[in-house]
C-alpha atoms as a PDB file:
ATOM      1  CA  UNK A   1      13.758  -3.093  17.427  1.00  0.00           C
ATOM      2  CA  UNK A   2      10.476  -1.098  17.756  1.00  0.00           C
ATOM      3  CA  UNK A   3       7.999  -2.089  15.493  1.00  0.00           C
ATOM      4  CA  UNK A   4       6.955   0.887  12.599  1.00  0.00           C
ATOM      5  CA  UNK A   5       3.525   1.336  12.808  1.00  0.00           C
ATOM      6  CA  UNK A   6       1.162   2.361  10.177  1.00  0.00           C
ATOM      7  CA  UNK A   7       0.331   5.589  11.720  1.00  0.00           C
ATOM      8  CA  UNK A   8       4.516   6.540  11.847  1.00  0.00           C
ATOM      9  CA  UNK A   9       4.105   5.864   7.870  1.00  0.00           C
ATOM     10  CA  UNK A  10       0.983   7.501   7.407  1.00  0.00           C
ATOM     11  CA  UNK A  11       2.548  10.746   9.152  1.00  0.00           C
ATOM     12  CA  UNK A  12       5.827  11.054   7.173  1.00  0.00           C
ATOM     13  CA  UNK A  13       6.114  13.880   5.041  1.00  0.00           C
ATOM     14  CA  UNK A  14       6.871  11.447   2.078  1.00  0.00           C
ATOM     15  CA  UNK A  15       3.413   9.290   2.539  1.00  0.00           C
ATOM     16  CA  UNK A  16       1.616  12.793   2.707  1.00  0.00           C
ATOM     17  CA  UNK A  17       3.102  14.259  -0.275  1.00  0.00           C
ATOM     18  CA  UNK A  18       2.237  10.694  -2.360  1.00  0.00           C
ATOM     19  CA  UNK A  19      -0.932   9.469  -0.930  1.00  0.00           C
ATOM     20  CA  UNK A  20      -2.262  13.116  -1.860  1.00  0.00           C
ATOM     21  CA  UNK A  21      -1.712  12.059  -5.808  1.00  0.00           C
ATOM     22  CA  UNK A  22      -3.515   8.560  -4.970  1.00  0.00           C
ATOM     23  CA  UNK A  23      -5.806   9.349  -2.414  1.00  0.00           C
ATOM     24  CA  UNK A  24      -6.000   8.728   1.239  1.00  0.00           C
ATOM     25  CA  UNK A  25      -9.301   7.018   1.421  1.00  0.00           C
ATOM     26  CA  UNK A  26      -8.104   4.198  -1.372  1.00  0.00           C
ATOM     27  CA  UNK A  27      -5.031   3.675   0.669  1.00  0.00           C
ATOM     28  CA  UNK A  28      -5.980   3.036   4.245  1.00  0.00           C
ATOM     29  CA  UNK A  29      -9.415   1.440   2.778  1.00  0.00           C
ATOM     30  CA  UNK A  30      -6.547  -1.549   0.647  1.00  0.00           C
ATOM     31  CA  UNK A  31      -4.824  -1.265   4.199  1.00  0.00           C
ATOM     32  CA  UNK A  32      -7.791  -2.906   6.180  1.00  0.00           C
ATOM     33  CA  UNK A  33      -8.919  -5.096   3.529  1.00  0.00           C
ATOM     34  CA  UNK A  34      -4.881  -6.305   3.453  1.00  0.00           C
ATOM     35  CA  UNK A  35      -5.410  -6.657   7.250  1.00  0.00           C
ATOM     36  CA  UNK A  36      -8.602  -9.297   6.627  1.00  0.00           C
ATOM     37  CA  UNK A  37      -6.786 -11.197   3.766  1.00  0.00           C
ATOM     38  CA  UNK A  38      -3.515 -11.680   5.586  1.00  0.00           C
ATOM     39  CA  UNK A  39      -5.122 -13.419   8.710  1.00  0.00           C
ATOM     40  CA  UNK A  40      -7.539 -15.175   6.413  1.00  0.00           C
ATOM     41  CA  UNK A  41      -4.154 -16.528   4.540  1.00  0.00           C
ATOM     42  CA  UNK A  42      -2.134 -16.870   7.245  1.00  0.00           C
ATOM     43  CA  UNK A  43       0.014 -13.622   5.594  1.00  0.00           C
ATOM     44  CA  UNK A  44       1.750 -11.549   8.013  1.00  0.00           C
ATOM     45  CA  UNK A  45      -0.297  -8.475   8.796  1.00  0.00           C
ATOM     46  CA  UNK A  46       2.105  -6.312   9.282  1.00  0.00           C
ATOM     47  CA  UNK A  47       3.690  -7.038   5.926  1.00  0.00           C
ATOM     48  CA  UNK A  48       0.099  -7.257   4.267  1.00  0.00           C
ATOM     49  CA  UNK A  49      -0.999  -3.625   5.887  1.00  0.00           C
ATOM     50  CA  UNK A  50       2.271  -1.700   5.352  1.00  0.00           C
ATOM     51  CA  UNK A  51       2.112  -2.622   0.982  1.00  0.00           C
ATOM     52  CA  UNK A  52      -1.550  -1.909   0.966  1.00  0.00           C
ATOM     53  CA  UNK A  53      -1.008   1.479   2.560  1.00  0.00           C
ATOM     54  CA  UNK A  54       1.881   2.605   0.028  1.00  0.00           C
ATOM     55  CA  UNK A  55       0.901   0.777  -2.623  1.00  0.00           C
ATOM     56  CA  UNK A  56       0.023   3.685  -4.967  1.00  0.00           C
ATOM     57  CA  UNK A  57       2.258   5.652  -3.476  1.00  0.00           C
ATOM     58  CA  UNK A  58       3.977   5.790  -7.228  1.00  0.00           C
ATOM     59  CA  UNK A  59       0.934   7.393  -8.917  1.00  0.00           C
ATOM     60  CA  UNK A  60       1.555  10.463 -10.723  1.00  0.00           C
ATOM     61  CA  UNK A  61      -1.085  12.745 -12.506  1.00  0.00           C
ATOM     62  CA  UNK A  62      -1.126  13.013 -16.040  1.00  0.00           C
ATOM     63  CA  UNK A  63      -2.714  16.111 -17.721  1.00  0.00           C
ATOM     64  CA  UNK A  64      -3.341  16.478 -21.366  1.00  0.00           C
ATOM     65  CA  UNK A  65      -4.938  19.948 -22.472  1.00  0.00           C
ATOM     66  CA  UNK A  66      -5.344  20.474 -18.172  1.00  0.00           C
ATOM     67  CA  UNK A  67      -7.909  17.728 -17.971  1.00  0.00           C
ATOM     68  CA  UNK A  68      -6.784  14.711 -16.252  1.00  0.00           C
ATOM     69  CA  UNK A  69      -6.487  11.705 -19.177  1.00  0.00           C
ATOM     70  CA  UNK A  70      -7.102   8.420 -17.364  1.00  0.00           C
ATOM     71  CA  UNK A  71      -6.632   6.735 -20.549  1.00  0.00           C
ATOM     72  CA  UNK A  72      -3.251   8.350 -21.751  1.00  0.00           C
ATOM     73  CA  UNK A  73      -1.826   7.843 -18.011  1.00  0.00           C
ATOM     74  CA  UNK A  74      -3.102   3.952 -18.251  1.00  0.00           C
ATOM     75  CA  UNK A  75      -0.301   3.759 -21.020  1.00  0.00           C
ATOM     76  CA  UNK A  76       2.148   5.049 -19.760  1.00  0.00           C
ATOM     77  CA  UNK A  77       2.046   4.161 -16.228  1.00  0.00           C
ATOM     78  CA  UNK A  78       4.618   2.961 -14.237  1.00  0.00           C
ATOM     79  CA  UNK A  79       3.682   3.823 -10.828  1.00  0.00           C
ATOM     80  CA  UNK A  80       4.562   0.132  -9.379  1.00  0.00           C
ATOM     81  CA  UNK A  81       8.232   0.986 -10.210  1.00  0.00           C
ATOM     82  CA  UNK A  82       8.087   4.352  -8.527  1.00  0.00           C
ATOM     83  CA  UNK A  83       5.907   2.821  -5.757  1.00  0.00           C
ATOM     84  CA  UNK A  84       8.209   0.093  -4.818  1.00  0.00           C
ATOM     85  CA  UNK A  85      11.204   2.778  -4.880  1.00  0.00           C
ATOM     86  CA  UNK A  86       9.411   5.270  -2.890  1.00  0.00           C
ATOM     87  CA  UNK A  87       7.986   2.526   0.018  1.00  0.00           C
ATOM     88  CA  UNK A  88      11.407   1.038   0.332  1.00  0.00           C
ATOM     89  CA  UNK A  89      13.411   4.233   0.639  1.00  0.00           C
ATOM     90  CA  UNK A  90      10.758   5.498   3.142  1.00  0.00           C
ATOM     91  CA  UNK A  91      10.820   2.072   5.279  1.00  0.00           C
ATOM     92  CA  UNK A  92      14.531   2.588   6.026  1.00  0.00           C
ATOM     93  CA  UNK A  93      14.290   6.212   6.645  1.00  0.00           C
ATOM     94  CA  UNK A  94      12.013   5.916   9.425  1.00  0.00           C
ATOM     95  CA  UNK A  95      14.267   2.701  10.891  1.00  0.00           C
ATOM     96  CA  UNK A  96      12.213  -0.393   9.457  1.00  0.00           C
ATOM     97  CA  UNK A  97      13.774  -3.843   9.410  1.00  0.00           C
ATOM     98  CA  UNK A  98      15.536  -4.121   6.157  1.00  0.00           C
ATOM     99  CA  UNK A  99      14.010  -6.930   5.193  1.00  0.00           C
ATOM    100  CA  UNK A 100      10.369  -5.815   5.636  1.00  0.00           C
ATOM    101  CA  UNK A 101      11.661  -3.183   3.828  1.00  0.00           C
ATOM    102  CA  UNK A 102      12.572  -5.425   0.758  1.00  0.00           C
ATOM    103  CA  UNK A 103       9.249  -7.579   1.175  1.00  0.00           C
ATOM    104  CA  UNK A 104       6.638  -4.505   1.415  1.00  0.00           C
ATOM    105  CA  UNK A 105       8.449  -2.924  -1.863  1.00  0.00           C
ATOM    106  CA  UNK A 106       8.544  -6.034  -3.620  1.00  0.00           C
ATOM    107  CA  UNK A 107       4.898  -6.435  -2.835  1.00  0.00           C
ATOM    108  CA  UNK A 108       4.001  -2.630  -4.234  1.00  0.00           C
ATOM    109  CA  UNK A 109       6.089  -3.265  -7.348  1.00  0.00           C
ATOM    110  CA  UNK A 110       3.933  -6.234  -7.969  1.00  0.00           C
ATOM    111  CA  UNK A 111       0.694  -5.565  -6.820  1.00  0.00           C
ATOM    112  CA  UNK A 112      -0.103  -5.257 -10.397  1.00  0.00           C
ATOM    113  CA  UNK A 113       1.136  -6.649 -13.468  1.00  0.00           C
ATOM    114  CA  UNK A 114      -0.741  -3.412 -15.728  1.00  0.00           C
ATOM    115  CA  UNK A 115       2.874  -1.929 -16.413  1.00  0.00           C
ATOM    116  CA  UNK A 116       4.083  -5.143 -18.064  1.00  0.00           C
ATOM    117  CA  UNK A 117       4.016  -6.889 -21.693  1.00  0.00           C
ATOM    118  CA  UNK A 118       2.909  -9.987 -19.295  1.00  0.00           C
ATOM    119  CA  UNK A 119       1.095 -11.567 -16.834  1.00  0.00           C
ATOM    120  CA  UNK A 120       1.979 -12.677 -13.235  1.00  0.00           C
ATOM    121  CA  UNK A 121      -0.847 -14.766 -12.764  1.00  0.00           C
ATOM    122  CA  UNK A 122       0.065 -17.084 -10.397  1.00  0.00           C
ATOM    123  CA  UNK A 123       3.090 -15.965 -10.029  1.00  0.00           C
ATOM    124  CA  UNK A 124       3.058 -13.947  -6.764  1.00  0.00           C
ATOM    125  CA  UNK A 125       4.402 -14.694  -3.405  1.00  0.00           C
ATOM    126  CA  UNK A 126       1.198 -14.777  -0.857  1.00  0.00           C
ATOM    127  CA  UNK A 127       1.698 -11.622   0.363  1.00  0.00           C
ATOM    128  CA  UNK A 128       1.737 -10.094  -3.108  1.00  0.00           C
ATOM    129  CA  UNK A 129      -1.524 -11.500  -3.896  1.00  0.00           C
ATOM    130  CA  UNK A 130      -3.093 -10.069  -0.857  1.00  0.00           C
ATOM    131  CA  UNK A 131      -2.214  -6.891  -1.580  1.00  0.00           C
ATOM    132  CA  UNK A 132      -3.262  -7.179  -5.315  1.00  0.00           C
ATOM    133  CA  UNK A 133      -6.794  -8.620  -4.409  1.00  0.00           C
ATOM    134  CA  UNK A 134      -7.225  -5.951  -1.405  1.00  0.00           C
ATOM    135  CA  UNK A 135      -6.431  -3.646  -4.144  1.00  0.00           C
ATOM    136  CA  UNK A 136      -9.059  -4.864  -6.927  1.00  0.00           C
ATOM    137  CA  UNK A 137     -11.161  -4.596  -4.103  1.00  0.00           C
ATOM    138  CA  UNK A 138     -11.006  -0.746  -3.763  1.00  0.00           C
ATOM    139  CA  UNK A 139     -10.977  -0.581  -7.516  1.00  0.00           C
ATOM    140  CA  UNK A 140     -13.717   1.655  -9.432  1.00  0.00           C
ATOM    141  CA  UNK A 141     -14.408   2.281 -13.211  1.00  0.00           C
ATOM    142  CA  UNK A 142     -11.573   5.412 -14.471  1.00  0.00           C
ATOM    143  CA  UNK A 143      -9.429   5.328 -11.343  1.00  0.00           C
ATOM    144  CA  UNK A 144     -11.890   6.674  -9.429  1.00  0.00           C
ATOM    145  CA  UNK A 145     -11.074   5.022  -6.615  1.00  0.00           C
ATOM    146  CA  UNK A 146      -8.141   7.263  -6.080  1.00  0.00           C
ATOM    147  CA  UNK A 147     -10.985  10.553  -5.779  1.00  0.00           C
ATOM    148  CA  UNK A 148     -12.923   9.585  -2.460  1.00  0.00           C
ATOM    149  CA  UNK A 149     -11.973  11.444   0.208  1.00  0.00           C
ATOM    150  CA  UNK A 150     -10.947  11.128   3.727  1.00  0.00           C
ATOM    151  CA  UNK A 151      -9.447  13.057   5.930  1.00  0.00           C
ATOM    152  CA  UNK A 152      -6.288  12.530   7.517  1.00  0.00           C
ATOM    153  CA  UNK A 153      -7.017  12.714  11.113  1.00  0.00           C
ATOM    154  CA  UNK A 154     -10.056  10.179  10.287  1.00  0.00           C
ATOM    155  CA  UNK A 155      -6.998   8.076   8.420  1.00  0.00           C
ATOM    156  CA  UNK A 156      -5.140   8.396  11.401  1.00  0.00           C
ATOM    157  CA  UNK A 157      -7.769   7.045  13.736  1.00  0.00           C
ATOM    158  CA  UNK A 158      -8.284   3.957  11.135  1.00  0.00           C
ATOM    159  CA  UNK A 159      -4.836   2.916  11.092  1.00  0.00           C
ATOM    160  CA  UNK A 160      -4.390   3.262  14.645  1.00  0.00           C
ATOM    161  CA  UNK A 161      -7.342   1.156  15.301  1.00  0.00           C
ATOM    162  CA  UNK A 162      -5.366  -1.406  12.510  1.00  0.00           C
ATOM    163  CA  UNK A 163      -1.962  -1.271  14.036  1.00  0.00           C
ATOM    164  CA  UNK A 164      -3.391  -2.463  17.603  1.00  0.00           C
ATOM    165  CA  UNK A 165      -5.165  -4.911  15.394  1.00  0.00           C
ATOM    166  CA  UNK A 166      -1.887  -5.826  13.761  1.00  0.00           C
ATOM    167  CA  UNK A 167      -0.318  -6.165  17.093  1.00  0.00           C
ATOM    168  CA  UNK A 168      -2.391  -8.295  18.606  1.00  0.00           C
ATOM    169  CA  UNK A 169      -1.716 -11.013  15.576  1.00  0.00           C
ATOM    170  CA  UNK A 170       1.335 -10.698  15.737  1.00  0.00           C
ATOM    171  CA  UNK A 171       1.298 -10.917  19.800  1.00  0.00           C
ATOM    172  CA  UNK A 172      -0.969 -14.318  19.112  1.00  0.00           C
ATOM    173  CA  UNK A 173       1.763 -16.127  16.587  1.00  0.00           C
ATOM    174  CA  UNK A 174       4.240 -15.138  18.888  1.00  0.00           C
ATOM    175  CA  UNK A 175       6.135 -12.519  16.503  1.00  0.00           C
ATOM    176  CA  UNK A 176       6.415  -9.512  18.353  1.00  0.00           C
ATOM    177  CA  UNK A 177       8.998  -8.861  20.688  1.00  0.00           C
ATOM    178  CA  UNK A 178       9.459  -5.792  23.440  1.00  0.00           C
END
């Protein structure tokens, strides 16, 4: 089976539409700091790279009086549940191994815990925690974060650079194949 590369994710119509609500720059910026946390950890990069890329991908805007309400969408967000949903669906659509599938939506729907009456402080899987640290990384005051810009064919060439990055880990612990 042909590996899925970041790039094929980056350039579905589904990751455009979503990453335009949580911004590009935050997404492939988590993506590479995924990439340096997973070899660090001994995490699989590919795993690591693919949640930090779609992890927001459940962000939706919230408007009150057409000003956007950080505050009001803080309290009602649930975009780890629409995240995980989204990535997973998307994985399979563009021929994924189901069970990457299954570990890259279990690690957006738990890359934070801000959506839940409790914490999951030490209760994530490895990966998880990779892709909730890369994230708290990236993370500035108001969500402003999500506002840089970049543009896509600059995210393009990033994530190309990090899939033949990717590949060449996974070529060294003797896990890809073809």
């Amino acid at each position: 089976m042909k590996r899925v590369t970041l790039v094929d994710v980056f350039k579905h119509r589904i990751t455009q539409k979503y990453l335009q609500r949580s911004g590009i720059h935050h997404a492939v910026t988590v993506a590479g700091y995924a990439y340096d946390m997973a070899i660090e950890s001994n995490v699989d990069p590919d795993l690591a790279t693919k949640s930090a890329l779609l992890h927001d991908m459940g962000h939706y805007e919230w408007y009150r009086d057409g000003k956007w309400d950080y505050e009001e969408y803080r309290k009602h967000d649930i975009h780890a549940i629409k995240g995980a949903e989204r990535a997973h669906k998307l994985l399979i659509r563009l021929g994924e191994d189901r069970l990457v599938a299954k570990e890259v939506s279990l690690a957006v729907l738990l890359h934070t815990d801000s959506y839940l009456p409790f914490s999951l402080e030490s209760q994530r899987t490895d990966l998880q925690e990779v892709v909730r640290v890369a994230d708290e990384k990236d993370e500035q005051p108001s969500g402003l974060h999500h506002y840089k810009q970049m543009d896509k064919s600059e995210a393009i060439q990033l994530l190309h650079h990090l899939d033949l990055k990717v590949e060449a880990a996974l070529e060294e612990r003797g896990e890809l194949s073809g």
